[in-house]
Protein backbone atom coordinates (compact mmCIF):
# COMPACT_ATOMS: atom_id res chain seq x y z
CA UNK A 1 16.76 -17.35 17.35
CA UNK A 2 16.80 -13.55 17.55
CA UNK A 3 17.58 -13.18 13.48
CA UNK A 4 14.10 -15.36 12.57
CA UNK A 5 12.10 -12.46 13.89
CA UNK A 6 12.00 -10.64 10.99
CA UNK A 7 11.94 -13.47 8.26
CA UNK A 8 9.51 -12.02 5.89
CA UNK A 9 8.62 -13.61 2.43
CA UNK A 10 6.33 -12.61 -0.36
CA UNK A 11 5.01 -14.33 -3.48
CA UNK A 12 6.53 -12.89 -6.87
CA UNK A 13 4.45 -13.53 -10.30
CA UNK A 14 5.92 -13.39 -13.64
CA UNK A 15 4.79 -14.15 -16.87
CA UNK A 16 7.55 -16.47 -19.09
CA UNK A 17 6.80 -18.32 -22.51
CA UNK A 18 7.30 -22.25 -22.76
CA UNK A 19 7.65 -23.46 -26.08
CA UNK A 20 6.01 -20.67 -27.55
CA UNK A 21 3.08 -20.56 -25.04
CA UNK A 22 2.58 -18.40 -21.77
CA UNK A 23 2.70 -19.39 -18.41
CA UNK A 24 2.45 -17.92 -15.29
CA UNK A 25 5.42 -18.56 -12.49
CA UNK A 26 4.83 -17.99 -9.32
CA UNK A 27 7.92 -17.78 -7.11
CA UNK A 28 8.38 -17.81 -2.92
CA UNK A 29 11.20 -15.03 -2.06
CA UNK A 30 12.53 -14.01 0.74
CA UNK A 31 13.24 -10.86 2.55
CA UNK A 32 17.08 -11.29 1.15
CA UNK A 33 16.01 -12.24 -2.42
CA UNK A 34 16.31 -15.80 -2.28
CA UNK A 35 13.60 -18.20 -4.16
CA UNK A 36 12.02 -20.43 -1.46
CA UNK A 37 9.80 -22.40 -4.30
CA UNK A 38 8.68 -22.08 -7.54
CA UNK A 39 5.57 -22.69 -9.07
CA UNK A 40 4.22 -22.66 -13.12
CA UNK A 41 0.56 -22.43 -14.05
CA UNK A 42 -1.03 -22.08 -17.42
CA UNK A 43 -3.31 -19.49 -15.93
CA UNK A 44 -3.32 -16.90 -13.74
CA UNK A 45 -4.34 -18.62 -10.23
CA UNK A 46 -3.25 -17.07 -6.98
CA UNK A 47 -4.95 -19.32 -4.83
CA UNK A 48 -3.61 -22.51 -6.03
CA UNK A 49 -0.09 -21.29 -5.92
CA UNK A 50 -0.41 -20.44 -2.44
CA UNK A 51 -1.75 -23.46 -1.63
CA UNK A 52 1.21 -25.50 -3.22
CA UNK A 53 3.74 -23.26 -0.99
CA UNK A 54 1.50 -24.23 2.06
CA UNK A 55 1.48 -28.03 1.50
CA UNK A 56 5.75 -28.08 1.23
């Protein structure tokens, strides 16, 4: 259990178009890079995105 002390994560956002339109994806990532979760939102909502990576 030595390792999981310094699991860090962060949440990435990046804008992508949809059938023409633009969304916002928000992404979990960890410390190596690795997407934990993914989220897409037509706006630009930081609180709701981290509440959908909470309730996982």
């Amino acid at each position: 259990m030595r390792g999981f002390r310094h699991w860090r994560w962060h949440l990435d956002e990046l804008y992508v178009k949809i059938n023409g339109e633009t969304h916002c994806l928000w992404r979990a990532v960890d410390h190596e890079g690795e997407i934990l979760e993914s989220y897409v939102t037509k706006t630009r909502d930081k609180k709701a995105a981290l509440a959908s990576s909470r309730r996982r």
